[in-house]
Protein backbone atom coordinates (compact mmCIF):
# COMPACT_ATOMS: atom_id res chain seq x y z
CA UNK A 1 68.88 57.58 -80.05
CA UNK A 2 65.24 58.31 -79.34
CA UNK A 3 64.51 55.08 -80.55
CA UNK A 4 66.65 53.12 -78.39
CA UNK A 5 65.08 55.01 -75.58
CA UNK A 6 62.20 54.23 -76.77
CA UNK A 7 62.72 50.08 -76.88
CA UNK A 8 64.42 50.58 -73.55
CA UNK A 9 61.36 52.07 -71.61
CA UNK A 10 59.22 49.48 -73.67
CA UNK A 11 61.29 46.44 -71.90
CA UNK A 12 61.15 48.20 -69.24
CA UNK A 13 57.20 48.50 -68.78
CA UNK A 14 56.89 45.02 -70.35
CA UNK A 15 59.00 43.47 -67.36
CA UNK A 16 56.82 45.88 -64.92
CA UNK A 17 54.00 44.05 -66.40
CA UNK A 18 55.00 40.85 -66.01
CA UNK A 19 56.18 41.61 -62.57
CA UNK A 20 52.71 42.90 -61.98
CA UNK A 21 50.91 39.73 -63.87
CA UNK A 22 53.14 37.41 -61.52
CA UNK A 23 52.16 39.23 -58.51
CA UNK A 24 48.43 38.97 -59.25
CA UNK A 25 48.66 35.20 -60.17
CA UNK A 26 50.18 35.10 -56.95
CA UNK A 27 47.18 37.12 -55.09
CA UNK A 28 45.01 34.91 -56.70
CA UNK A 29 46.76 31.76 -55.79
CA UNK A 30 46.62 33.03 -52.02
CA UNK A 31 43.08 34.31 -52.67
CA UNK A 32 42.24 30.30 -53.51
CA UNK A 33 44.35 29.40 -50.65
CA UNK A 34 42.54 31.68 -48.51
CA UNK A 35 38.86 30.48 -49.99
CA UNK A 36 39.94 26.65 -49.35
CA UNK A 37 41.27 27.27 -46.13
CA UNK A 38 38.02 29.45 -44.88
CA UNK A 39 35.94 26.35 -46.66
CA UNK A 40 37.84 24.08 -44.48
CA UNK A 41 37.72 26.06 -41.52
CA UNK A 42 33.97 26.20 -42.19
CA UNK A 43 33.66 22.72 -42.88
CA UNK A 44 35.60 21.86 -39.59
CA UNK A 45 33.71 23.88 -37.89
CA UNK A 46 30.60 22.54 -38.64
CA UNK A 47 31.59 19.06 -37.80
CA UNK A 48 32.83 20.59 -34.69
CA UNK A 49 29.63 22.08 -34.04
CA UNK A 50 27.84 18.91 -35.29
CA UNK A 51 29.84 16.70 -32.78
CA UNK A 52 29.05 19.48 -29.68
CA UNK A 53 25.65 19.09 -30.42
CA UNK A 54 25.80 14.51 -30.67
CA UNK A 55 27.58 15.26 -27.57
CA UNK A 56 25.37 17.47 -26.12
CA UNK A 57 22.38 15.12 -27.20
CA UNK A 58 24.05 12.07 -25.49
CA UNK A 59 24.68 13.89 -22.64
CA UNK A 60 21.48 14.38 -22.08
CA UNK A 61 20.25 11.20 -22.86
CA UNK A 62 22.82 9.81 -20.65
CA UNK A 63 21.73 12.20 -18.03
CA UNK A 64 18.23 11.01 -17.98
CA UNK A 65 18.82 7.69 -18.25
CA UNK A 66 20.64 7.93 -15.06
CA UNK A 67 18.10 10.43 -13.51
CA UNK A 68 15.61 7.26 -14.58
CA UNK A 69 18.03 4.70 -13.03
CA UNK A 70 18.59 6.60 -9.50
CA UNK A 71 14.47 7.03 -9.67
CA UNK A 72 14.35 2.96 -10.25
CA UNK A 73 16.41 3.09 -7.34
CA UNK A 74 15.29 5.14 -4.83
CA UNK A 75 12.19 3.68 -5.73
CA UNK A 76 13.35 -0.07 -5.09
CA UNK A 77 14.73 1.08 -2.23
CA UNK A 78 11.58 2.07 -0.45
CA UNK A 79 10.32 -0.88 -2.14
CA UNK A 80 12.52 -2.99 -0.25
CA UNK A 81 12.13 -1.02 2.90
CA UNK A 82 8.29 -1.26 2.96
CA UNK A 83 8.32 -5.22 2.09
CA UNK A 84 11.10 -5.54 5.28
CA UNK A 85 8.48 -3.39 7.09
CA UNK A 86 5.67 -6.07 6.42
CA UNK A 87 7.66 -8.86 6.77
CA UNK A 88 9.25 -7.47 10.21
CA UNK A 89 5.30 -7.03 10.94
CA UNK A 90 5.00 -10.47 10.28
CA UNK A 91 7.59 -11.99 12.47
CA UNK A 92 6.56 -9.43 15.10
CA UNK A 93 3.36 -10.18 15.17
CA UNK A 94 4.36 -13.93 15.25
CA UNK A 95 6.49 -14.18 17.72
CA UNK A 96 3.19 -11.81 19.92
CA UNK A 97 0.58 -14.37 18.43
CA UNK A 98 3.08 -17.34 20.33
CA UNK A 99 4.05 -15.73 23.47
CA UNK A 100 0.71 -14.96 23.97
CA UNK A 101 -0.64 -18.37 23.15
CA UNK A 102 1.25 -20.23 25.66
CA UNK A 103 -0.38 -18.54 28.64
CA UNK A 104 -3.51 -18.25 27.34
CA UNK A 105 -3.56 -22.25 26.46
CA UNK A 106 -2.61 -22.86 30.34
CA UNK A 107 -5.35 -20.60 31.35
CA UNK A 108 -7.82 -21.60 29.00
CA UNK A 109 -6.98 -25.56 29.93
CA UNK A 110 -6.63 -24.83 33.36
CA UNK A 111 -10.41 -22.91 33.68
CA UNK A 112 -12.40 -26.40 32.87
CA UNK A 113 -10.30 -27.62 36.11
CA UNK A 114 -10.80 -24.68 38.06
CA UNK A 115 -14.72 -24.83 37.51
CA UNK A 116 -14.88 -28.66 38.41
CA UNK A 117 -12.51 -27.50 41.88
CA UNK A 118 -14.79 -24.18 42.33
CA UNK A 119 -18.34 -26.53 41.81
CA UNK A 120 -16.79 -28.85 44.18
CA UNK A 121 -15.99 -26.81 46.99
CA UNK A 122 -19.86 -24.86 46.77
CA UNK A 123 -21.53 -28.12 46.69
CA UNK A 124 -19.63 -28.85 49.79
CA UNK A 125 -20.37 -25.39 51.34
CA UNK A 126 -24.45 -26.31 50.41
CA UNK A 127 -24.00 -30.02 52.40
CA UNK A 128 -22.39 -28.18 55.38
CA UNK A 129 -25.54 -25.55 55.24
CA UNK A 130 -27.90 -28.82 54.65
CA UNK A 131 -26.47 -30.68 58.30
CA UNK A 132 -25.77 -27.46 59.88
CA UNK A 133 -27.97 -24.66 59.18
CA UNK A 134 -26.73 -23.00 62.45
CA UNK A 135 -23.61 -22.29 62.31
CA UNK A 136 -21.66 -20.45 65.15
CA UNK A 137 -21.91 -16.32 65.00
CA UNK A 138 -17.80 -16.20 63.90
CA UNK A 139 -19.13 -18.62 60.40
CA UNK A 140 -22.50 -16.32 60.29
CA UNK A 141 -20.47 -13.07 60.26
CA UNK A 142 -17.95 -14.38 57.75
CA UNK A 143 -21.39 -15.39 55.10
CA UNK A 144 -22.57 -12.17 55.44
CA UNK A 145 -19.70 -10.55 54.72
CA UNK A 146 -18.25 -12.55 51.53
CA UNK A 147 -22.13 -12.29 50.68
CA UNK A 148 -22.05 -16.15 50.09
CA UNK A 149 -25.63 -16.37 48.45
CA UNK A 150 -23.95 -13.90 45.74
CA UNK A 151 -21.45 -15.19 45.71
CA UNK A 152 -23.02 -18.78 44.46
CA UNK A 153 -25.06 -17.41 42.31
CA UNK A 154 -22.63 -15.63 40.60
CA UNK A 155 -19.43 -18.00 40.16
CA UNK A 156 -21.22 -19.89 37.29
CA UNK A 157 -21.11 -16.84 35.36
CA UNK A 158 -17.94 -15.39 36.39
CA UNK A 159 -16.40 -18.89 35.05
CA UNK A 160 -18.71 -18.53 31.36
CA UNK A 161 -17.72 -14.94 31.23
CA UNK A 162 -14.08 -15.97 31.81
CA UNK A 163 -14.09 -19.01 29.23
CA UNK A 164 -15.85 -16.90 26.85
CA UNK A 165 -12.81 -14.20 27.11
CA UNK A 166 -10.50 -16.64 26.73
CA UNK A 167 -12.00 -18.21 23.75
CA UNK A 168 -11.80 -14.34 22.55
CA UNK A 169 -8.19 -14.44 23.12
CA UNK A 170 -7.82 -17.54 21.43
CA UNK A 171 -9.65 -16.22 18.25
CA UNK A 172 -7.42 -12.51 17.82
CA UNK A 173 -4.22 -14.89 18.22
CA UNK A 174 -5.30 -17.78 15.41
CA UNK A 175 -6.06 -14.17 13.20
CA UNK A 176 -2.51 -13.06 14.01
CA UNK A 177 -1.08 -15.97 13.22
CA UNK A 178 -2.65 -16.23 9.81
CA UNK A 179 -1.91 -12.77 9.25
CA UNK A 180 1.73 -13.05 9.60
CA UNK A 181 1.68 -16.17 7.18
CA UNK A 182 5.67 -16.50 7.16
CA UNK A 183 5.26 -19.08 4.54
CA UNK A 184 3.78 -15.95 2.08
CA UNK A 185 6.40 -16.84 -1.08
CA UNK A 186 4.23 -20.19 -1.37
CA UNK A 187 1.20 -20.55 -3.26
CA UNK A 188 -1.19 -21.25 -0.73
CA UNK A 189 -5.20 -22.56 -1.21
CA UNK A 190 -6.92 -20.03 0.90
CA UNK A 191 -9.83 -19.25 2.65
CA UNK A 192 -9.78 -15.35 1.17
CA UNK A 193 -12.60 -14.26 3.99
CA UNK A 194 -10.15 -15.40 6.80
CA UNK A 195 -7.38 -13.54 5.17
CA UNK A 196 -10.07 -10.34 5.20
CA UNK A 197 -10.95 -11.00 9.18
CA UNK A 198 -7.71 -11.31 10.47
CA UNK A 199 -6.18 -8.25 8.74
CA UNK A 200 -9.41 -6.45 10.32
CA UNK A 201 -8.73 -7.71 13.94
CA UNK A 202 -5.20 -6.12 13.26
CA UNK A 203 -6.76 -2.92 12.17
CA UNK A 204 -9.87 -3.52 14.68
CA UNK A 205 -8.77 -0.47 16.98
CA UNK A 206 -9.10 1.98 14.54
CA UNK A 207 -12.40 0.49 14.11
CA UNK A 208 -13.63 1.44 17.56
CA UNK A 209 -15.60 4.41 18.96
CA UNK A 210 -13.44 6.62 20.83
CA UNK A 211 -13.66 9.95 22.44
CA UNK A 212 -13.22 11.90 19.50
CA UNK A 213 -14.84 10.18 17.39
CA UNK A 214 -17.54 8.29 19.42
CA UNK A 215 -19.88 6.31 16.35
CA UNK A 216 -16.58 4.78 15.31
CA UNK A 217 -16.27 3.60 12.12
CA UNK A 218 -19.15 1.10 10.98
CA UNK A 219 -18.11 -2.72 9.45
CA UNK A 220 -20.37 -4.21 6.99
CA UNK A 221 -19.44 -7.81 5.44
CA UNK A 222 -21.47 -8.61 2.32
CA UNK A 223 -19.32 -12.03 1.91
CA UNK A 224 -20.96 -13.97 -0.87
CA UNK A 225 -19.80 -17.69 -1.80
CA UNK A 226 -16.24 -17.71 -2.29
CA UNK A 227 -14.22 -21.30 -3.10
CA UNK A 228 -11.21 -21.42 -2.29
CA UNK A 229 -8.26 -19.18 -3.51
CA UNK A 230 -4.88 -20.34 -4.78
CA UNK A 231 -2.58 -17.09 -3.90
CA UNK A 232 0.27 -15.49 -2.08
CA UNK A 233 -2.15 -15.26 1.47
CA UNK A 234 1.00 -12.83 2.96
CA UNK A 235 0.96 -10.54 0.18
CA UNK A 236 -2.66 -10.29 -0.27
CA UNK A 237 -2.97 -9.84 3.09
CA UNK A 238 -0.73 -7.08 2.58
CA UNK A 239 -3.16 -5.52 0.07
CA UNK A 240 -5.57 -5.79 2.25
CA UNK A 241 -3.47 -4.07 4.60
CA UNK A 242 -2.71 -1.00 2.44
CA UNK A 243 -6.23 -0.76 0.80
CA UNK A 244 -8.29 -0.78 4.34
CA UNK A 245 -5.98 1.57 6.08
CA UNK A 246 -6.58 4.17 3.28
CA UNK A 247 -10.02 4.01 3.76
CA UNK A 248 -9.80 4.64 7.55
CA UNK A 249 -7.45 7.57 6.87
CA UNK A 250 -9.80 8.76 4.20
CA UNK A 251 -12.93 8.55 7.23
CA UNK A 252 -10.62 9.56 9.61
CA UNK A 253 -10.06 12.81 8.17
CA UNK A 254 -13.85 13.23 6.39
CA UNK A 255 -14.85 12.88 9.90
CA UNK A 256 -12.93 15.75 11.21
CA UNK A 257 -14.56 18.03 8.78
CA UNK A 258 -17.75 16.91 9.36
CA UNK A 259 -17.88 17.43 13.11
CA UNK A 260 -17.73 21.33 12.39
CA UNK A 261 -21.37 20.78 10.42
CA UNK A 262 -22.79 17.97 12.18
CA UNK A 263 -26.42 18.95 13.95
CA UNK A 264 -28.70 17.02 16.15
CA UNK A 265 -30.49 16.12 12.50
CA UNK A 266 -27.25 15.11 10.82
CA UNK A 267 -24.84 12.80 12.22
CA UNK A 268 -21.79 11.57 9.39
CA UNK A 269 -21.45 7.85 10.24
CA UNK A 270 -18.38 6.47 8.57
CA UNK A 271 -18.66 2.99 6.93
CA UNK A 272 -16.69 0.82 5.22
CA UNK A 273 -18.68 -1.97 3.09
CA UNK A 274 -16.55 -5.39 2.14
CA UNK A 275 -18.21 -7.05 -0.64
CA UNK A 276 -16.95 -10.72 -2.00
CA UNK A 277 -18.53 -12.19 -5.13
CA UNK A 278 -17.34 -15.07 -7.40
CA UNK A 279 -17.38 -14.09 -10.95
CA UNK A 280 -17.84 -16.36 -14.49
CA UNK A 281 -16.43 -19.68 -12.39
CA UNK A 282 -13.14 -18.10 -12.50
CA UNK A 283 -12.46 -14.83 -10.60
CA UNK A 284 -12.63 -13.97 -6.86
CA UNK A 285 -13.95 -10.23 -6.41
CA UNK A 286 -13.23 -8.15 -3.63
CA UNK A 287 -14.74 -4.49 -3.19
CA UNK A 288 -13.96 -2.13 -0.54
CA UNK A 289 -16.12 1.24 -0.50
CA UNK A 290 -16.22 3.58 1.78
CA UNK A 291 -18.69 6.41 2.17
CA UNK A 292 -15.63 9.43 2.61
CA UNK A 293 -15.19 12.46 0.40
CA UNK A 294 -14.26 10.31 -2.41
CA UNK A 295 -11.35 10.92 -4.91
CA UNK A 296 -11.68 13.45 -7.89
CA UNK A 297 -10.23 12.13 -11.50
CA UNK A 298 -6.59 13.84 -11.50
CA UNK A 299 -5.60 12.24 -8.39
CA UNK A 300 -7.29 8.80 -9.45
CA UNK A 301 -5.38 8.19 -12.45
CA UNK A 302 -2.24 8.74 -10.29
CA UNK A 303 -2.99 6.74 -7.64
CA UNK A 304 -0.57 3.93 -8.47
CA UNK A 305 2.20 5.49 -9.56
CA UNK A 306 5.12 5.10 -6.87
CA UNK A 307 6.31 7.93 -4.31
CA UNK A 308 2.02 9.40 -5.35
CA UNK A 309 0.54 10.85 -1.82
CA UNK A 310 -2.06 13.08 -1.27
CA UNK A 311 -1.43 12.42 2.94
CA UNK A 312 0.66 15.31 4.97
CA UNK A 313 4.40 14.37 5.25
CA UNK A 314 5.36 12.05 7.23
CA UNK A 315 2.33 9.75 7.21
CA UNK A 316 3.16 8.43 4.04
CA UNK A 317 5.74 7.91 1.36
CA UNK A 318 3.22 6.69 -1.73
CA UNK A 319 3.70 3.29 -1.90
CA UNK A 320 1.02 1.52 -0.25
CA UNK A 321 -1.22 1.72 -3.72
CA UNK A 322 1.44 0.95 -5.82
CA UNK A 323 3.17 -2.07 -4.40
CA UNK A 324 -0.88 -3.32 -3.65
CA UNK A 325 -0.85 -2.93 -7.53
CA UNK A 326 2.10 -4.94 -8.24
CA UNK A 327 1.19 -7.67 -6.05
CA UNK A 328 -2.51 -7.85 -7.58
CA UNK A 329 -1.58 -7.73 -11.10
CA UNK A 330 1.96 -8.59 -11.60
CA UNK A 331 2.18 -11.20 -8.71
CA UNK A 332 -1.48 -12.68 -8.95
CA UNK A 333 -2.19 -11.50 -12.56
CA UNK A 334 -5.26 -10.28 -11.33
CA UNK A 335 -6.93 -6.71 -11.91
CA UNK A 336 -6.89 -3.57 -9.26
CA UNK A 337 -8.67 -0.63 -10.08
CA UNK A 338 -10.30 2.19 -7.88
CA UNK A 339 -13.90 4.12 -8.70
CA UNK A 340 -14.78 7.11 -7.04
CA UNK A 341 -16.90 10.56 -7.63
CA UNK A 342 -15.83 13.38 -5.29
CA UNK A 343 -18.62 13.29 -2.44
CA UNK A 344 -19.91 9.84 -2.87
CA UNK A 345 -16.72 7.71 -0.77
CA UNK A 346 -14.29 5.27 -3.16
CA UNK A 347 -14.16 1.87 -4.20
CA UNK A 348 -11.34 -0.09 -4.91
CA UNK A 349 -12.01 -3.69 -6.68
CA UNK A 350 -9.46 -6.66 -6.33
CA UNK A 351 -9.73 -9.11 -8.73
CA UNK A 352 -7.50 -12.14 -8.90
CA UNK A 353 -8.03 -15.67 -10.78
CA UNK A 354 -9.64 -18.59 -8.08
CA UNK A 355 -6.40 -20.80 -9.52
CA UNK A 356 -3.24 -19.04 -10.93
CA UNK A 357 -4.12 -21.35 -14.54
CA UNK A 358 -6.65 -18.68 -15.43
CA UNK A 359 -6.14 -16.34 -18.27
CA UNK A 360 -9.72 -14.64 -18.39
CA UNK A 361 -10.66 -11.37 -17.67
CA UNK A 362 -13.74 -9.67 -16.46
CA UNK A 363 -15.32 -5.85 -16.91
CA UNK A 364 -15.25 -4.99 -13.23
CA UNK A 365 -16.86 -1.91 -14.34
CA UNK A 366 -20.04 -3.65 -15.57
CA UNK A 367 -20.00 -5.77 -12.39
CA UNK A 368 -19.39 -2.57 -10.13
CA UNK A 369 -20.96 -2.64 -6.75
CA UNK A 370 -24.14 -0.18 -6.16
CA UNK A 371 -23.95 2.61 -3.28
CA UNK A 372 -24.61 0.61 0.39
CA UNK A 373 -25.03 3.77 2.25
C-alpha cells in the first residue's frame, strides 16, 4: 500500500516537473522573443535615428543652399537696380546733353552774326562822330549816359568772353554725351583719357571749392601715352564712376576731421592723382590715389565683396566696388586691385588688355605708382 503511494506521488512530482520544464522552455522561448524583439526595436531605432539625422543633415543643406540662393538674389537684384540706375543716368543725361545742345548751337551760330551786326553798327556810330563831331545836346546827353567810349571798347570783349562760354558749353555737353555712351554693350576703340574727362566734368562739382570746404579738392592728370582701347566705354565709364566718387567721399570726410586740427602752419589739401601708363605693349594702366586716411587691411580684403560698406546707411548699399570688379575682370578680363596703408590715402589700379585678344598679365604691384603728395 505504501508502495503504491509511493509510485503515485512519484508520477505525480514527475508530471510537476515536466509541467515546470515546459513552462521554463516556454520562459525561455519568450525570453528569445523578447531579446529579438528589443534587438529589432534597437535596430529600428537606430535606422530611425540614422534617417532623423540624413534628414536633419539635408535639411540643413537644403536650408543653406536656399539661404545662398535668396543671397544670389537679393544680390542680383541690387545688381540689376544699380545697372538700371546707370543706364537711367545715361539716357538722362542724354536726353540733358541734346536739349541743351540745340540752343546752345543757335546761340553759338548766331554770335559770329551778331558780332559782324554789332561791328557794323559801331563803325557806323565812328563815321557819324567822323562828319559830325557836334552833335545836338539831346545825342550828347544820350553818349554820356550809355558811356559810348566804354561801351566800344568793351563790346569786343563782351563778344570773346561770350564765344568763349559758349565754346565751354559746347565742351561739358560733347563730355555728357560720351559719358552716357548708349551704345555701351558694343566693343568700342576708345580714347580711355576722354572716357576719364568726361566722367570728371560729371563729378566736376564736387571738385570745386565751396564754403565749407574752400581749397576744394585738387586734380592732377599724369596721362602718359595711351593707344587706343578696345572696351565697353559705358561700363568703364561706370568704373570710373564708382572708383572716383569713393575717393571724394573718402576726402570728403578726411577733410571734416581735419578742419578740427588744421592751424595757420597746416592746411590738409585733398588731392586726387590720375595716372595712365601703357604697360609691356599690351595693357592700359589706370591709377587713382588719393591722399585720405587710407584703408587698413581687414576692410581691404573685403572691399569687393557685394552688399561690403564702410559708409553710414543710406549713402550706400556696397556695390559700387564690386560690380567695378566684375566689369574690370570678368567683362574686360582685366585686373582691379586697391593698395593702401592707413594714413597715407589709397590707390586703386585698373588694368585691362589695349585689345580684348590679350591673355597676358602684369605685377601691378611691381609697377605700383610712388606717393605724388
Amino acid at each position: 500500500m505504501e508502495s503504491t503511494n509511493y509510485e503515485s506521488r512519484i508520477k505525480d512530482l514527475e508530471k510537476r516537473v515536466r509541467t515546470l520544464q515546459k513552462k521554463l522552455e516556454r520562459s525561455e522561448a519568450d525570453r528569445r522573443q523578447l531579446e529579438d524583439a528589443s534587438e529589432q526595436r534597437e535596430a529600428i531605432l537606430k535606422n530611425v535615428i540614422r534617417e532623423l539625422e540624413e534628414s536633419q543633415f539635408a535639411l540643413e543643406r537644403r536650408g543653406q543652399e536656399l539661404e545662398t540662393a535668396l543671397d544670389n538674389l537679393k544680390a542680383l537684384q541690387l545688381k540689376l537696380i544699380e545697372s538700371e540706375k546707370m543706364s537711367a543716368l545715361g539716357v538722362m543725361v542724354a536726353g540733358i546733353a541734346h536739349e541743351i545742345n540745340n540752343p546752345v548751337s543757335f546761340i553759338y551760330g548766331n554770335l559770329i552774326h551778331a558780332h559782324a551786326y554789332l561791328r557794323d553798327l559801331l563803325q557806323l556810330v565812328q563815321f557819324y562822330q567822323q562828319y559830325y563831331p557836334e552833335p545836338p545836346p539831346v545825342i550828347q546827353q544820350a553818349i554820356e549816359t550809355i558811356d559810348l567810349e566804354f561801351l566800344q571798347q568793351d563790346a569786343q570783349d563782351l563778344f570773346q568772353s561770350m564765344n568763349i562760354g559758349a565754346e565751354r558749353i559746347a565742351e561739358i555737353v560733347k563730355s555728357l554725351r560720351n559719358f552716357s555712351r548708349l551704345d555701351e554693350a558694343e566693343l568700342k576703340i576708345v580714347n580711355i583719357h576722354e572716357g576719364i574727362d568726361n566722367t570728371l566734368v560729371i563729378l566736376n562739382n564736387r571738385l570745386k571749392s565751396t564754403t565749407k570746404f574752400p581749397h576744394g579738392i585738387k586734380l592732377i592728370r599724369d596721362y602718359g601715352q595711351l593707344p587706343l582701347v578696345e572696351c565697353y566705354p559705358g561700363k568703364l565709364n561706370q568704373v570710373f564712376m564708382n572708383i572716383l566718387s569713393n575717393a571724394i567721399d573718402a576726402l570728403e570726410e578726411e577733410k571734416i576731421k581735419a578742419i578740427q586740427t588744421e592751424t595757420e602752419d597746416f592746411v590738409y589739401l585733398p588731392c586726387i592723382n590720375i595716372c595712365t601708363e601703357f604697360i609691356d605693349n599690351y595693357w592700359a594702366v589706370i591709377r587713382i590715389a588719393d591722399n585720405g586716411s587710407g584703408i587698413n587691411d581687414d576692410v581691404r580684403a573685403k572691399l569687393f565683396d557685394p552688399f561690403f560698406t564702410t559708409k553710414e546707411v543710406g549713402r550706400g548699399i556696397g556695390l559700387g566696388l564690386s560690380i567695378s570688379y566684375q566689369i574690370v575682370v570678368n567683362k574686360h578680363r582685366g585686373k582691379l586691385e586697391c593698395y593702401s596703408t592707413p594714413g597715407e590715402g589709397s590707390e586703386f589700379v585698373i588694368q585691362i588688355p589695349v585689345t580684348q585678344n590679350n591673355t597676358k598679365s602684369v605685377d601691378s604691384e611691381s609697377k605700383k605708382v610712388t606717393d605724388h603728395w
